[in-house]
Protein backbone atom coordinates (compact mmCIF):
# COMPACT_ATOMS: atom_id res chain seq x y z
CA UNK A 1 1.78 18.32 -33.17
CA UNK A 2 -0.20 19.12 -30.17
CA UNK A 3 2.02 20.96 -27.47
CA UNK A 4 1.20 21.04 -23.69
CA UNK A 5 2.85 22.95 -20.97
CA UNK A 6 3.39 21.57 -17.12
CA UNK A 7 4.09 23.13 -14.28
CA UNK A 8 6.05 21.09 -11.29
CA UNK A 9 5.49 21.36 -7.81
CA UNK A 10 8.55 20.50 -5.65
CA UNK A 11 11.75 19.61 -7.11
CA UNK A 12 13.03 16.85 -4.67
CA UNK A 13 13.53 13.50 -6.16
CA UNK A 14 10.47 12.80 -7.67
CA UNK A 15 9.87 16.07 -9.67
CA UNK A 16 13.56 16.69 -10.31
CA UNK A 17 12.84 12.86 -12.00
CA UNK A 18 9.77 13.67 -13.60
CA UNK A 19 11.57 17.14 -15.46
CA UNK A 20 14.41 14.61 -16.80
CA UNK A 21 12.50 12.13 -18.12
CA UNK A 22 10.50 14.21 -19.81
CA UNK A 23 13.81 15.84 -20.99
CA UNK A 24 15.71 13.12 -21.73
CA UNK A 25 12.57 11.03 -23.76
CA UNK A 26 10.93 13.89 -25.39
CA UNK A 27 11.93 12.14 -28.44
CA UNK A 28 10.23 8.77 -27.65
CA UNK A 29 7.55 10.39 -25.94
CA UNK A 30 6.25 12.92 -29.23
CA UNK A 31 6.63 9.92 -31.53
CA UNK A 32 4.71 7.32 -29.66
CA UNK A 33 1.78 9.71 -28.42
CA UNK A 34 1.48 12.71 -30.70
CA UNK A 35 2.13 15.45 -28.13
CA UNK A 36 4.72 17.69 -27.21
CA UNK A 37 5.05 18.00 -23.69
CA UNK A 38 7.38 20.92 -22.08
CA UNK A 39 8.32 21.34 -18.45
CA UNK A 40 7.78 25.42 -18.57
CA UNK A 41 8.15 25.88 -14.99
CA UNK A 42 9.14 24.20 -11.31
CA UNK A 43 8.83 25.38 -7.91
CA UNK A 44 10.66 24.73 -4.99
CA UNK A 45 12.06 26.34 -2.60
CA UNK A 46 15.02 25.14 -2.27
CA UNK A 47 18.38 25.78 -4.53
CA UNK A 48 18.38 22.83 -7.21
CA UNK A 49 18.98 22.23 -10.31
CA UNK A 50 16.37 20.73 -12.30
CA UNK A 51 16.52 20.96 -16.01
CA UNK A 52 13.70 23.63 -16.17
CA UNK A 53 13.40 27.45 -15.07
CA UNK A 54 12.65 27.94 -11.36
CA UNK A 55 10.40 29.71 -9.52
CA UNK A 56 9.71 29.78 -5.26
CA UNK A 57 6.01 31.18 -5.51
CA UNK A 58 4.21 28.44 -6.63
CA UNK A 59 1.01 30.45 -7.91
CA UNK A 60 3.19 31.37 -10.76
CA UNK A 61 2.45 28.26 -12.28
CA UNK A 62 -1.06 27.97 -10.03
CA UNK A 63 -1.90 31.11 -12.58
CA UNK A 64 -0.24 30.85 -15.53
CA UNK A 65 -2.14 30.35 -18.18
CA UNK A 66 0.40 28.86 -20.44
CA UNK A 67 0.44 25.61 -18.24
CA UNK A 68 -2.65 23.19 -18.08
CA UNK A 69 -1.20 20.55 -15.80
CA UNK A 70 0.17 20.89 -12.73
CA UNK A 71 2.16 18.31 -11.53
CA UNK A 72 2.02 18.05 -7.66
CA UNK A 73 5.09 16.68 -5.67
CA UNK A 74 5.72 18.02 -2.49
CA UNK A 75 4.28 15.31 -0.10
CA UNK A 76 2.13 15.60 3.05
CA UNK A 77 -1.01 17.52 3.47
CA UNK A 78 0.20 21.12 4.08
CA UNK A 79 0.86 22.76 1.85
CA UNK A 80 0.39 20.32 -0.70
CA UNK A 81 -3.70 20.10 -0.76
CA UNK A 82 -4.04 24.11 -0.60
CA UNK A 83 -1.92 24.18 -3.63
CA UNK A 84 -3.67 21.15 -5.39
CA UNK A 85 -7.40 22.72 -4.69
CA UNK A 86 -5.95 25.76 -5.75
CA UNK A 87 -4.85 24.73 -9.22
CA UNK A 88 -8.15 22.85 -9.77
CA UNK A 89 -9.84 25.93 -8.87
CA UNK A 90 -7.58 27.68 -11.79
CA UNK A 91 -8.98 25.26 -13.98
CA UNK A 92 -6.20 23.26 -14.68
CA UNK A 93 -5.42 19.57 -14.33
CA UNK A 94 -3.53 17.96 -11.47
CA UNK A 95 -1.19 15.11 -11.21
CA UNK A 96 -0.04 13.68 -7.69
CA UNK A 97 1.73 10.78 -6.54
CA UNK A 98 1.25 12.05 -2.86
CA UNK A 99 -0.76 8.80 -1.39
CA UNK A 100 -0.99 10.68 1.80
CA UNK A 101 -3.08 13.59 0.42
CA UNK A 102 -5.37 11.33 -1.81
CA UNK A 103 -6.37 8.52 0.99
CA UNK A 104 -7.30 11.13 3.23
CA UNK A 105 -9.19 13.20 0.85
CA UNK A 106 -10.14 11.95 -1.97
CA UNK A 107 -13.46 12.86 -2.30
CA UNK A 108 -12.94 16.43 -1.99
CA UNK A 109 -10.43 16.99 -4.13
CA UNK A 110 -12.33 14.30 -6.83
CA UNK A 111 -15.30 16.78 -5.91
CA UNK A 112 -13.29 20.08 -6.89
CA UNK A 113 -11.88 18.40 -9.52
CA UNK A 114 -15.63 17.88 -11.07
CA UNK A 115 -16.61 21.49 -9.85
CA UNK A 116 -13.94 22.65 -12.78
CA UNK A 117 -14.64 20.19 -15.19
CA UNK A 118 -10.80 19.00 -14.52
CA UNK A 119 -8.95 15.88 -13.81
CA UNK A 120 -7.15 14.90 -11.13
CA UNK A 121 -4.42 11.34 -11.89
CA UNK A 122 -2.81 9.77 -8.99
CA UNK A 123 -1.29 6.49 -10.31
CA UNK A 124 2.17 6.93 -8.61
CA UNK A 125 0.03 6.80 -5.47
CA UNK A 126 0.13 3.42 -5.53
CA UNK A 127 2.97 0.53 -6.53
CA UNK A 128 5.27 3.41 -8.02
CA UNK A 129 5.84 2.43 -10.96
CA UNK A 130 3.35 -0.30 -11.50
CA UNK A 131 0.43 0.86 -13.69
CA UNK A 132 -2.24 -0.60 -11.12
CA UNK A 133 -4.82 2.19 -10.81
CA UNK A 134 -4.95 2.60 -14.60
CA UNK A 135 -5.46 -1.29 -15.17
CA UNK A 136 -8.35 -1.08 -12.20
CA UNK A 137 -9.96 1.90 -14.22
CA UNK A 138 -9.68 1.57 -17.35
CA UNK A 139 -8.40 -1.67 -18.71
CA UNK A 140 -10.19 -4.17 -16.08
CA UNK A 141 -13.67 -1.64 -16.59
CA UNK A 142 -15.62 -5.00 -18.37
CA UNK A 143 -14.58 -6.74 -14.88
CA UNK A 144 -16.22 -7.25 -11.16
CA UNK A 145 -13.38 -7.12 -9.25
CA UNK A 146 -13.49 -8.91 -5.98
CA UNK A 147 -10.08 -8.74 -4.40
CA UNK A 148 -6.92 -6.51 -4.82
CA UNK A 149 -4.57 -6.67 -2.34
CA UNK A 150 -0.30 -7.31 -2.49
CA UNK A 151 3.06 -5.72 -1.26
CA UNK A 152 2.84 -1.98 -1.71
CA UNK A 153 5.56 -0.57 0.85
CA UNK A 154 8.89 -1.55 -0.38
CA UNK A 155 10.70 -0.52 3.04
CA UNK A 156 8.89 -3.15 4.98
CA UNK A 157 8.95 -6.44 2.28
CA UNK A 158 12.81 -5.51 2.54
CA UNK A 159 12.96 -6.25 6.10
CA UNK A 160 10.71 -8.89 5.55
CA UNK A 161 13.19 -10.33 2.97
CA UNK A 162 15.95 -9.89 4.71
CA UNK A 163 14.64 -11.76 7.67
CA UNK A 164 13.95 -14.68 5.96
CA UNK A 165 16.79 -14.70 3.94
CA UNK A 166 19.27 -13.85 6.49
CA UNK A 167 17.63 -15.17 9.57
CA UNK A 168 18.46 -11.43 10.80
CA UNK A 169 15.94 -9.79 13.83
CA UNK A 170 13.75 -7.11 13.01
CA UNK A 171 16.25 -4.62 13.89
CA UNK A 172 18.79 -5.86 12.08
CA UNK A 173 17.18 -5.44 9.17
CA UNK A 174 15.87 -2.43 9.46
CA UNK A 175 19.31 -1.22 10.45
CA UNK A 176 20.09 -2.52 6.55
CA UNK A 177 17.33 -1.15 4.85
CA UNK A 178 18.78 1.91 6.57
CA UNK A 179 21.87 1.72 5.47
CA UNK A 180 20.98 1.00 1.99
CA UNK A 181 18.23 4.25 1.81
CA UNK A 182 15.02 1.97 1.68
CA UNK A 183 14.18 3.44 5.19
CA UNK A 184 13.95 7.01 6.42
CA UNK A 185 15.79 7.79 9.61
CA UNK A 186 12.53 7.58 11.43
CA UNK A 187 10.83 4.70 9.79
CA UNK A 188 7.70 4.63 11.62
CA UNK A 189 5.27 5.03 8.74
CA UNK A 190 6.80 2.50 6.72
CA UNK A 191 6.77 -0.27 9.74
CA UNK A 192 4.29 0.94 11.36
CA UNK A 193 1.90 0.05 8.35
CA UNK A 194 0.63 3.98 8.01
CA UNK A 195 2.40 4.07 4.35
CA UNK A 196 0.79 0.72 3.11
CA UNK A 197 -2.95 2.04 4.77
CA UNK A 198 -2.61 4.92 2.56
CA UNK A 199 -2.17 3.26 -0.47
CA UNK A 200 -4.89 0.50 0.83
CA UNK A 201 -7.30 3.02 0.95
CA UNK A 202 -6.72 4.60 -2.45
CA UNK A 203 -7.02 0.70 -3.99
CA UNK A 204 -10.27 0.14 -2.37
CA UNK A 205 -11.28 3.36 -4.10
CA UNK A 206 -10.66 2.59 -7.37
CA UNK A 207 -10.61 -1.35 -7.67
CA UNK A 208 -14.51 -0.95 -5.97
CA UNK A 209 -16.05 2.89 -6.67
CA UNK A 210 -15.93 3.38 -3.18
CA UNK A 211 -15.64 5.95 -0.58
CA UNK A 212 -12.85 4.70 1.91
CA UNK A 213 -12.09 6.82 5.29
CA UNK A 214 -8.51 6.22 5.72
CA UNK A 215 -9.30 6.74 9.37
CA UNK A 216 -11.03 3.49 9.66
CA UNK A 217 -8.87 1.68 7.84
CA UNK A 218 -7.34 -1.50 9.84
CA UNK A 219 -3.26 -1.27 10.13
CA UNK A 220 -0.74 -2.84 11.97
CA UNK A 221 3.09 -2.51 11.16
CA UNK A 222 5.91 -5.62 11.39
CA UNK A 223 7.50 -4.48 14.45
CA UNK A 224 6.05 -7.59 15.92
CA UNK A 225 7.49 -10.09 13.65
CA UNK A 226 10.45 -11.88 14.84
CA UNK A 227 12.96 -13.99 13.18
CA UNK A 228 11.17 -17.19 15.28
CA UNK A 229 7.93 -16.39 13.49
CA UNK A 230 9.29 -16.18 10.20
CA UNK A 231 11.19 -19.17 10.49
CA UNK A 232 8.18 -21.00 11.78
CA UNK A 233 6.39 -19.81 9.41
CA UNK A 234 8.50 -21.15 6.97
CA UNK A 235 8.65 -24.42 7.99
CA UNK A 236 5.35 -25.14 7.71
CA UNK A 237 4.71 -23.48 3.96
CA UNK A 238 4.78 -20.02 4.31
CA UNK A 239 6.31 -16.68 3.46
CA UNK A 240 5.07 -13.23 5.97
CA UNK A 241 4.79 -10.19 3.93
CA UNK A 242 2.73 -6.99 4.90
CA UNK A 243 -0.29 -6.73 2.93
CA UNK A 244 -2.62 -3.97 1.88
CA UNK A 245 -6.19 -6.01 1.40
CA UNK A 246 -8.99 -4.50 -0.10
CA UNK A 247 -12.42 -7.02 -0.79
CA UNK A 248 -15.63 -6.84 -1.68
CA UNK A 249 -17.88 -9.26 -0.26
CA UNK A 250 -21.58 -9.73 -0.75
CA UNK A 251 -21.89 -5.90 -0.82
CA UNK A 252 -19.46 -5.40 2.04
CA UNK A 253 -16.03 -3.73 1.77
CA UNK A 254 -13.01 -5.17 3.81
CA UNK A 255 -9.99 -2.77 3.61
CA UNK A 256 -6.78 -3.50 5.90
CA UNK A 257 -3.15 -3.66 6.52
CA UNK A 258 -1.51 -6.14 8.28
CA UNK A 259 1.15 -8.85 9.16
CA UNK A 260 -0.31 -11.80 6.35
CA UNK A 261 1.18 -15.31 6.21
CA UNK A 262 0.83 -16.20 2.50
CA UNK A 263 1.62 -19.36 1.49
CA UNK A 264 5.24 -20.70 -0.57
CA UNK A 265 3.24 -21.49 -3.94
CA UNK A 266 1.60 -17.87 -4.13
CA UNK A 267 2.99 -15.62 -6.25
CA UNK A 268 3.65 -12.74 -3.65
CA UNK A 269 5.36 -15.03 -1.69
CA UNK A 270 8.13 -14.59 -3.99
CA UNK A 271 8.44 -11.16 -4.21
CA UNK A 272 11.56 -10.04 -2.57
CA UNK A 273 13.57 -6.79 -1.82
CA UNK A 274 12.15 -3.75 -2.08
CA UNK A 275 9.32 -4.99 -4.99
CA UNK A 276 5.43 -4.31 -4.75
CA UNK A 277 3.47 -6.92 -5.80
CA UNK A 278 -0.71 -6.20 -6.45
CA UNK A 279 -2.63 -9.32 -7.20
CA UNK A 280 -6.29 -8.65 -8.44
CA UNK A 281 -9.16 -11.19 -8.65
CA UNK A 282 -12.15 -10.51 -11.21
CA UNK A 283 -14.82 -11.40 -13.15
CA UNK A 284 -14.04 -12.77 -16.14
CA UNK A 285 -10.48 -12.00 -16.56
CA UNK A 286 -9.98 -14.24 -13.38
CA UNK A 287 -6.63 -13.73 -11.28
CA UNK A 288 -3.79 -11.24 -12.47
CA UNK A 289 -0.66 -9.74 -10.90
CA UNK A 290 1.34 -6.60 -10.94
CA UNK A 291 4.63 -6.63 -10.30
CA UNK A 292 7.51 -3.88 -10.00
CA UNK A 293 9.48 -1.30 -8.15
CA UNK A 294 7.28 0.19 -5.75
CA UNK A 295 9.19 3.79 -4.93
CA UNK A 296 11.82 6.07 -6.21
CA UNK A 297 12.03 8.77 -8.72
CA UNK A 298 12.25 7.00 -12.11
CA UNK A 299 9.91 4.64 -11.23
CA UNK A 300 6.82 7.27 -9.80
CA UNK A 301 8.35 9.49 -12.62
CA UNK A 302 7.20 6.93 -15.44
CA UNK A 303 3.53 6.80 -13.40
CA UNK A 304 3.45 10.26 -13.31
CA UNK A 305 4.17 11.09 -16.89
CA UNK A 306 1.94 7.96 -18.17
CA UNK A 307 -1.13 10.77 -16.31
CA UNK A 308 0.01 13.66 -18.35
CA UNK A 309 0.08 11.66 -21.51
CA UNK A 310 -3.69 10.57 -20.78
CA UNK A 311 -4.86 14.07 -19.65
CA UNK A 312 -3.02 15.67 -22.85
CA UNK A 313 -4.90 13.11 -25.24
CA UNK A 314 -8.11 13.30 -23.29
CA UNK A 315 -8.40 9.70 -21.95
CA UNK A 316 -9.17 10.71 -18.52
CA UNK A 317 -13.12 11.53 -18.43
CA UNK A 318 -13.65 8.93 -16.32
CA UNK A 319 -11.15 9.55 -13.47
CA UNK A 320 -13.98 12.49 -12.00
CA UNK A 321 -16.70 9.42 -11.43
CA UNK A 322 -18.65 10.05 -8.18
CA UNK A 323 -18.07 7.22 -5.42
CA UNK A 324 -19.95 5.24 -3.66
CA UNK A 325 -20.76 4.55 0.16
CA UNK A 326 -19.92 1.17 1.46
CA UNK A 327 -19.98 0.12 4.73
CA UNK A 328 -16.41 -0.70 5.95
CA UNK A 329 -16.39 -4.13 7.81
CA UNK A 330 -15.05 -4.15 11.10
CA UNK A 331 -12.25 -5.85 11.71
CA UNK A 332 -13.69 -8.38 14.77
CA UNK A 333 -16.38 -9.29 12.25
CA UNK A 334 -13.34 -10.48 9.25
CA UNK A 335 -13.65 -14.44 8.97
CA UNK A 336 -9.53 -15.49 8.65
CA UNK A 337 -6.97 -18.33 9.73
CA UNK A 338 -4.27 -17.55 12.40
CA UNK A 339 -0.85 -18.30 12.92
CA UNK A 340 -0.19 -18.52 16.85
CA UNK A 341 3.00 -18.16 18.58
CA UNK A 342 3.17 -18.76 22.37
CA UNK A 343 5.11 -20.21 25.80
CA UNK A 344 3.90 -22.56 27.78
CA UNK A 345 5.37 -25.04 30.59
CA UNK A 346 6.77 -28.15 28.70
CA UNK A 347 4.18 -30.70 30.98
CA UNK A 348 1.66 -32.47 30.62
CA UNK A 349 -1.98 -30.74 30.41
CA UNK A 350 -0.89 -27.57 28.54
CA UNK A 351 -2.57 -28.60 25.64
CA UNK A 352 -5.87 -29.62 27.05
CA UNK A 353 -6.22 -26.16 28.56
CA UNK A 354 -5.33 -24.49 25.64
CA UNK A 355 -7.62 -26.74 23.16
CA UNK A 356 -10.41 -26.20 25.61
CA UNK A 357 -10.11 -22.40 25.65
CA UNK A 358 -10.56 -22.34 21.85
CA UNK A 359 -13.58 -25.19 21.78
CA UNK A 360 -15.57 -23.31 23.87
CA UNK A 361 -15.53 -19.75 21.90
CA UNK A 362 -16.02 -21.90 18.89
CA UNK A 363 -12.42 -22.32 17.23
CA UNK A 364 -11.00 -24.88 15.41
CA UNK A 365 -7.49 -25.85 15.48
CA UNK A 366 -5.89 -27.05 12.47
CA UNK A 367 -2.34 -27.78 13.69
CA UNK A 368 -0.20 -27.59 16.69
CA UNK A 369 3.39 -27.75 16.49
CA UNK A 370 5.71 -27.93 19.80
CA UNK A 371 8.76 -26.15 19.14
CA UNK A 372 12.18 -26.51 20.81
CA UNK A 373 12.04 -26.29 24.48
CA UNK A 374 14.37 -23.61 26.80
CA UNK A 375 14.70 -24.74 30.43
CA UNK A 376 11.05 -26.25 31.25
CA UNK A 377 9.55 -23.68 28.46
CA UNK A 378 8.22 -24.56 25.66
CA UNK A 379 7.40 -22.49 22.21
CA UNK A 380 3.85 -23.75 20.62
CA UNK A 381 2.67 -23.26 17.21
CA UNK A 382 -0.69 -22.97 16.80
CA UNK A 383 -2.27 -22.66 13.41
CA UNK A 384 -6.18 -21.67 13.32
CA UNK A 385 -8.94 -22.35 10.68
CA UNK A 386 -11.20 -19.94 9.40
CA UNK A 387 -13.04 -18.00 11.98
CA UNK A 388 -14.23 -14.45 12.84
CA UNK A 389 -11.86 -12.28 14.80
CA UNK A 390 -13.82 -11.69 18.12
CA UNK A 391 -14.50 -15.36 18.45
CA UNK A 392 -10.15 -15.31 18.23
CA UNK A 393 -9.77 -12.78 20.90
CA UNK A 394 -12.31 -13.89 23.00
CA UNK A 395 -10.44 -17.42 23.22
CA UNK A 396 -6.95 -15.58 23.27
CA UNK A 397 -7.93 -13.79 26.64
CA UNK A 398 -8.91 -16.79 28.64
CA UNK A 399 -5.91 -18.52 27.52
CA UNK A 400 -3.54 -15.93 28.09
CA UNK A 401 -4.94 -15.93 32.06
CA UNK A 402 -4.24 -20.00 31.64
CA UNK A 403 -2.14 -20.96 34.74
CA UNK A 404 -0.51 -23.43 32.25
CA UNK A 405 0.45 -20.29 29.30
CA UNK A 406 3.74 -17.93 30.20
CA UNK A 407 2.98 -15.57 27.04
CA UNK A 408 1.30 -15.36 23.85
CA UNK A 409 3.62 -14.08 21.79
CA UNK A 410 2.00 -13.58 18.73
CA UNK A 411 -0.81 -13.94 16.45
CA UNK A 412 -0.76 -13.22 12.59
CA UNK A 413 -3.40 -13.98 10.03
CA UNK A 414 -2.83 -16.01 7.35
CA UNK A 415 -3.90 -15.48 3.94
């Protein structure tokens, strides 16, 4: 039976994971794929315990020759891509779950990668342990695929949930996803939307060919959302989840993280806690979605492992492809409907004003809803059809300087 050696790369909770599974289902693992694969060596340098020897320099594994896959999973960019180039440049393979490294760069790692006739596997980079990037590759290959875009940060769909469920602020909620470990101490790339831009970038990749700049990249975080918009929201059919979007569209790539109202009868709707959700549109298979936990050890360890399995049986010759340039669409040129939320006088007029403003930058209203009024002030829910961003913001600006509007208080696209 064919026997391959690994080498791991930072023992925290995801490589400690990845050692045990491979421990505890080497078993399963020999008699389902026909290879033997050994943990000869992890590096950390830290005292733990994994169940595997231990070494603090990681070019003992970098150099060994016993070991053709190197598992990376340290996190960040330093020192994690000088260690990744380096073992490509030792000819051996690399697997990563570290979306950080990949969205930012990709191509030059895929390019070193090629330079040593090795492969680089990053499924745990996105939706944990959901096999999305493999499906994209490989399984979809016969398809066009026109959309992929869901739930992929787990921290911020379980302050999303809790919101809704519990009619809770933002804070509160966070405060709970602190409490039970969902959310770092300082949980500003999970809110903030830099987590979910990662892993938006690294879909757009794969799903389309494509050479994404993380950089450009549209994100905004849910630190805006408040319990009014998400019970507004509700009320007239939808859910607010942060979404990763990715599209192609008549030869022009949308990529973005935001704030998304998606509506009851959709399936992400539904996903609550701290799930990831990717729903993919394609030609022919149609529409699919993947569903699962989105972080933790077991979960990235069972993506992780599922890439050495394909290296050792040599199903990865494809993963090296060379990608394509795109042009990124701006985000003031993105066609989409709007959810409004803003205070205004409760008299007579306000909406004249208002209805004007959007008329003459060319946007349509599809519904207004007056909301409960405080003292003479009056919340007003606006909800906008289909139009391009710019013509949005150009109508938000002269209403906002509307003697007759107190605030707008926010604005959220809807799906």
């Amino acid at each position: 039976m064919k026997r391959i050696n690994i080498g791991i790369l930072g023992l925290g909770i995801v490589g400690s994971a990845v050692a045990s599974v491979l421990q505890k289902n080497a078993g399963a693992i020999s008699e389902r794929v026909g290879v033997q694969i050994k943990v000869k060596k992890g590096c950390d340098i830290r005292k733990v315990k994994p169940p595997c020897p231990v070494t603090r320099n990681p070019y003992d594994i970098i150099n060994d020759p016993d070991i053709s896959i190197v598992v990376e999973a340290i996190g960040g960019i330093n020192p994690a891509k000088k260690y990744v180039l380096a073992a490509l440049g030792a000819g051996k393979h690399v697997v990563t779950s570290n979306k950080e490294l990949i969205a930012q760069h990709m191509e030059e790692i895929l390019s070193a990668a090629e330079k040593n006739r090795v492969s680089i596997l990053f499924e745990g980079a996105v939706g944990g342990g959901i096999p999305i990037l493999a499906a994209l590759r490989d399984n979809l290959s016969a398809n066009r695929i026109t959309e992929a875009y869901g739930i992929v940060n787990g921290t911020t769909n379980y302050i999303l949930s809790k919101m809704t469920e519990e009619g809770v602020e933002f804070s509160e909620a966070l405060k709970k996803a602190k409490e039970k470990g969902f959310a770092e101490a300082d949980p500003k790339l999970d809110v903030e939307g830099y987590d979910a831009s990662y892993k938006a970038a690294i879909l757009a990749s794969v799903a389309f060919g494509s050479k994404v700049k993380w950089a450009q990249v549209y994100r905004e975080g849910i630190e805006k959302i408040s319990a009014e918009d998400i019970l507004y929201a509700g009320e007239v059919g939808y859910a607010i989840k942060l979404l990763a979007i990715a599209k192609m569209i008549n030869g022009e790539l949308e990529v973005r993280v935001h704030p998304t109202l998606v509506p009851k009868l959709h399936p992400l709707a539904n996903v609550s806690e701290n799930f990831n959700a990717i729903y993919v549109k394609g030609f022919p298979i149609g529409e699919l979605m993947f569903y699962g936990p989105g972080a933790g050890g077991n979960p990235t360890a069972s993506a992780i492992i599922s890439d050495i399995i394909s290296i050792a049986n040599d199903k990865c010759q494809r993963t090296n492809v060379k990608l394509k340039s795109y042009q990124l669409k701006k985000i003031e040129t993105i066609e989409s409907r709007y959810y409004i939320r803003l205070q205004a006088p409760d008299r007579h007029g306000v909406l004249a004003g208002i209805s004007k403003a959007f008329a003459d930058k060319k946007v349509s209203i599809a519904a207004v809803v007056q909301k409960e009024t405080i003292g003479n002030t009056a919340t007003i829910v606006i909800l906008i059809h289909k139009v391009a961003e710019e013509n949005l913001k150009a109508a938000l600006r002269v209403i906002q300087k509307l003697p007759v509007v107190r605030r707008i208080s926010n604005v959220v696209r809807i799906l």
